[in-house]
PDB file of N, CA and C in Angstrom:
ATOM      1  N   UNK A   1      11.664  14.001 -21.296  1.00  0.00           N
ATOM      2  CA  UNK A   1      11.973  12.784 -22.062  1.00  0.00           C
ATOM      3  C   UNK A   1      10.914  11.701 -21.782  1.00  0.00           C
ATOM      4  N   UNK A   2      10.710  11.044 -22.508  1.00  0.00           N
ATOM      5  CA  UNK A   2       9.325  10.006 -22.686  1.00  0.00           C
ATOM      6  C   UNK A   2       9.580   8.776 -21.791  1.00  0.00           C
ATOM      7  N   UNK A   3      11.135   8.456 -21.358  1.00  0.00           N
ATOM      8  CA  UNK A   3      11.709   7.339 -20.856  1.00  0.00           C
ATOM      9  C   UNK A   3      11.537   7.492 -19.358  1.00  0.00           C
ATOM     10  N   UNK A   4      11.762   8.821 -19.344  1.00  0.00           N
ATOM     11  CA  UNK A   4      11.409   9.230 -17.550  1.00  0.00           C
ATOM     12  C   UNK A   4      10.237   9.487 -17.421  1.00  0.00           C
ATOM     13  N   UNK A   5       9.200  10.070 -17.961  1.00  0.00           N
ATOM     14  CA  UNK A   5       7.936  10.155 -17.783  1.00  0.00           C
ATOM     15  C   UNK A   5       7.679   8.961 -17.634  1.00  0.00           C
ATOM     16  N   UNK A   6       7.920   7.906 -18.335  1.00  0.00           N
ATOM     17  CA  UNK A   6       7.324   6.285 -18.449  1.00  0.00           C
ATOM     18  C   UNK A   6       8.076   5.928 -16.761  1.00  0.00           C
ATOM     19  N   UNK A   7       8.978   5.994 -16.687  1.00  0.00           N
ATOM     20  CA  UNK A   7       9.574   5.953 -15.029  1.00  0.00           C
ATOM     21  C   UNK A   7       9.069   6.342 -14.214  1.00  0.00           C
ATOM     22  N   UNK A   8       8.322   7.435 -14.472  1.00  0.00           N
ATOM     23  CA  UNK A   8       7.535   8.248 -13.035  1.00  0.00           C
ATOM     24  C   UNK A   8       6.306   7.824 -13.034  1.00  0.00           C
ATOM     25  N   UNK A   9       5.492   7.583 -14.327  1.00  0.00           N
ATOM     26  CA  UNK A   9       4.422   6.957 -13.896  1.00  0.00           C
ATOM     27  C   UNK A   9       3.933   5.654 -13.339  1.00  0.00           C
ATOM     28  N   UNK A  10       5.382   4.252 -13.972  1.00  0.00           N
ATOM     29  CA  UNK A  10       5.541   3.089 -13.310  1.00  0.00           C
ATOM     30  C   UNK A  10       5.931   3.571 -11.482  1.00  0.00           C
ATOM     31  N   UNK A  11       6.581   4.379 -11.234  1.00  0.00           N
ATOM     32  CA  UNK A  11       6.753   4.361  -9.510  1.00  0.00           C
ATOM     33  C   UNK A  11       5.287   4.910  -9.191  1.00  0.00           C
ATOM     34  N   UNK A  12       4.713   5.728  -9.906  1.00  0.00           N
ATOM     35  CA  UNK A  12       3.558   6.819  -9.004  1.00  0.00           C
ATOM     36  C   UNK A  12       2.206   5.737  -8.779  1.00  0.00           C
ATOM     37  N   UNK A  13       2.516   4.238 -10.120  1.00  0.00           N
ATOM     38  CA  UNK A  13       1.686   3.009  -9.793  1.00  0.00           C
ATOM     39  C   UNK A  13       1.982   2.668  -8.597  1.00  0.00           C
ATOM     40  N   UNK A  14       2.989   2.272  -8.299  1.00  0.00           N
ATOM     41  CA  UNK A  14       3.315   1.303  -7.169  1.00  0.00           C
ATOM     42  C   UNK A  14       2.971   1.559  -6.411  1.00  0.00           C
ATOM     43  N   UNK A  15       3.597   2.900  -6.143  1.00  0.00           N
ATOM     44  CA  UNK A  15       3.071   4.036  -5.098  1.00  0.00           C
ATOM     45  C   UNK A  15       1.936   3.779  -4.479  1.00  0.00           C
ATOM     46  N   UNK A  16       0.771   4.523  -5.518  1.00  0.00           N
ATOM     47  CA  UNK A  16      -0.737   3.951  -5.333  1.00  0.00           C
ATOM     48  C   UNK A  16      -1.364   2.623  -4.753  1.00  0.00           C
ATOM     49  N   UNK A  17      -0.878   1.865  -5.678  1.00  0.00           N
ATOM     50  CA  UNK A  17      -0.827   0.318  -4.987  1.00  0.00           C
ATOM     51  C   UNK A  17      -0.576  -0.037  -3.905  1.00  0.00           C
ATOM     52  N   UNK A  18       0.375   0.496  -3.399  1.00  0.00           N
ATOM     53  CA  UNK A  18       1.431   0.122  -2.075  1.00  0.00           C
ATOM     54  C   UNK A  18       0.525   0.760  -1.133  1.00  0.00           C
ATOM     55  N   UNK A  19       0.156   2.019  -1.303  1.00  0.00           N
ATOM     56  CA  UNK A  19      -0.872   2.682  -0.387  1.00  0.00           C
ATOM     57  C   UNK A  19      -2.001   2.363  -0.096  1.00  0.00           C
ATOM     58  N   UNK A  20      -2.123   1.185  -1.374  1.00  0.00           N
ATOM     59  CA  UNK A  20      -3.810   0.828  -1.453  1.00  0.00           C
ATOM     60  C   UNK A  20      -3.850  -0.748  -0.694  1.00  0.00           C
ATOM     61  N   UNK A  21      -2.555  -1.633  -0.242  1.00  0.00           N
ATOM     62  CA  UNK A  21      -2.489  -2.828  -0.245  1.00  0.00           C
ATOM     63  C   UNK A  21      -2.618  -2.757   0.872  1.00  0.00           C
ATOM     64  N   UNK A  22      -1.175  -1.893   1.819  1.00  0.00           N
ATOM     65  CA  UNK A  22      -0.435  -1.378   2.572  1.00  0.00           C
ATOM     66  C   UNK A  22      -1.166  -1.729   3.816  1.00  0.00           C
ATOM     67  N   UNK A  23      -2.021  -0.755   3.909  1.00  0.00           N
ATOM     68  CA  UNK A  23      -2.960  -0.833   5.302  1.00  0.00           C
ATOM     69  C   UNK A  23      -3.475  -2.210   5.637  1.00  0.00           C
ATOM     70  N   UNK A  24      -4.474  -2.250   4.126  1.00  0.00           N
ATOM     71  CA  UNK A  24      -4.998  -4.123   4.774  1.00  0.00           C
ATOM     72  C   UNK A  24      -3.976  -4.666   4.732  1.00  0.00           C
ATOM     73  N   UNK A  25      -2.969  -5.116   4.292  1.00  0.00           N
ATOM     74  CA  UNK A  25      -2.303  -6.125   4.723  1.00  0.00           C
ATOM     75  C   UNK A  25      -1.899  -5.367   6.263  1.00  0.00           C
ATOM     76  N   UNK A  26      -1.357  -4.071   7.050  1.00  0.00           N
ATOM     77  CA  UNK A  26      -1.116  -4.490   8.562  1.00  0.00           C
ATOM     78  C   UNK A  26      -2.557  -4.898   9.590  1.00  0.00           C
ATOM     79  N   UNK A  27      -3.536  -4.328   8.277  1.00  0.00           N
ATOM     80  CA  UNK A  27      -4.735  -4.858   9.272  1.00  0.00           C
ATOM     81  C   UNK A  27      -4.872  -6.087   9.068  1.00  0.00           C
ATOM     82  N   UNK A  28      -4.853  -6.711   8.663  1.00  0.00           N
ATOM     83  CA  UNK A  28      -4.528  -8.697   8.235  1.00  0.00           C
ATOM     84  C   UNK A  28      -3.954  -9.024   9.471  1.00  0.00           C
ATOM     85  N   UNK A  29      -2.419  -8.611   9.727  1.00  0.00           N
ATOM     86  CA  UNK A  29      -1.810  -8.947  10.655  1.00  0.00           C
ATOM     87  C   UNK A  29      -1.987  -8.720  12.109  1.00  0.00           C
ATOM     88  N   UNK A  30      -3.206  -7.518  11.871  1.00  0.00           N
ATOM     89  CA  UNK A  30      -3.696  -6.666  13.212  1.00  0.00           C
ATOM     90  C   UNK A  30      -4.371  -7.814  13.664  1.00  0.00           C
ATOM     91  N   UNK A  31      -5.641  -7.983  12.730  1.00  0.00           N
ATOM     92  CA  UNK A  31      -6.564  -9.034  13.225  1.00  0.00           C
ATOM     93  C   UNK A  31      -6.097 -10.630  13.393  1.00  0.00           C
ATOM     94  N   UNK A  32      -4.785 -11.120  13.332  1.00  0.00           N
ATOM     95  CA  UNK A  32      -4.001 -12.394  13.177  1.00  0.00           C
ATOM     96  C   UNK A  32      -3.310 -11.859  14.675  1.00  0.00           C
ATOM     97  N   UNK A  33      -3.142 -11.076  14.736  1.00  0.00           N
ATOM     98  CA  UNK A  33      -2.375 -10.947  16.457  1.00  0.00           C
ATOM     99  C   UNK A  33      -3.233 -10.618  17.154  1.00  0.00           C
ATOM    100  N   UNK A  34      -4.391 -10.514  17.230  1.00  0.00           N
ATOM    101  CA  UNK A  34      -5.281  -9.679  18.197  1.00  0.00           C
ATOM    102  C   UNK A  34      -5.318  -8.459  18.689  1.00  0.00           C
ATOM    103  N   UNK A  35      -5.057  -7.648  17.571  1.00  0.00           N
ATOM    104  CA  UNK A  35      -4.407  -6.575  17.876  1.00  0.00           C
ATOM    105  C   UNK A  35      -5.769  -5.647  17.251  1.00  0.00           C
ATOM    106  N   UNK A  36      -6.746  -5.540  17.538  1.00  0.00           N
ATOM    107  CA  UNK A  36      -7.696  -5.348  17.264  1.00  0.00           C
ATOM    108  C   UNK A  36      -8.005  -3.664  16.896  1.00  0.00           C
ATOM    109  N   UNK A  37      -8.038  -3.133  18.019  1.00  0.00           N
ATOM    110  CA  UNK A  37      -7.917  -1.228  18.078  1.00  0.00           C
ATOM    111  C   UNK A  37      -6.953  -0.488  17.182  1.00  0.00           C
ATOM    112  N   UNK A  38      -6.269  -1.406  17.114  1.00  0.00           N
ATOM    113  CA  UNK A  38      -5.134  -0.551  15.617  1.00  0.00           C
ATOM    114  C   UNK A  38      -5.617  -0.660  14.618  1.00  0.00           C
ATOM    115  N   UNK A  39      -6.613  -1.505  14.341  1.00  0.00           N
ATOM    116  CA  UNK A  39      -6.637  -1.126  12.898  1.00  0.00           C
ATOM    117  C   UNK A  39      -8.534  -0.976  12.704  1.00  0.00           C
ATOM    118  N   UNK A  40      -9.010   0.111  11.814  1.00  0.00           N
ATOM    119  CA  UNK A  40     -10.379  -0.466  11.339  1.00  0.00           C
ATOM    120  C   UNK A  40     -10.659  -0.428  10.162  1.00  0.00           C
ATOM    121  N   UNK A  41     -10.957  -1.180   9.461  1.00  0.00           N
ATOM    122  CA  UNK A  41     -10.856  -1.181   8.274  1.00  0.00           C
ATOM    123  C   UNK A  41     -11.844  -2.576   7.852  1.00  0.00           C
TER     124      UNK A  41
END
């Protein structure tokens, strides 16, 4: 059905996104705490 395909490809965005944001933003917070070795990026 065209309604769920349109559903799976709006989550498989986010998805992507989320994976793509995800990291830098804990490395943001890495480098805001001094938390340096956790993250390189």
């Amino acid at each position: 059905m065209y309604y769920k395909r349109f559903i799976f490809n709006c989550i498989a965005f986010f998805i992507v996104l989320f994976l793509h944001v995800f990291p830098r933003f804990i490395c943001h917070l890495c480098i805001k705490g001094n938390k340096a070795p956790a993250c390189r990026y």
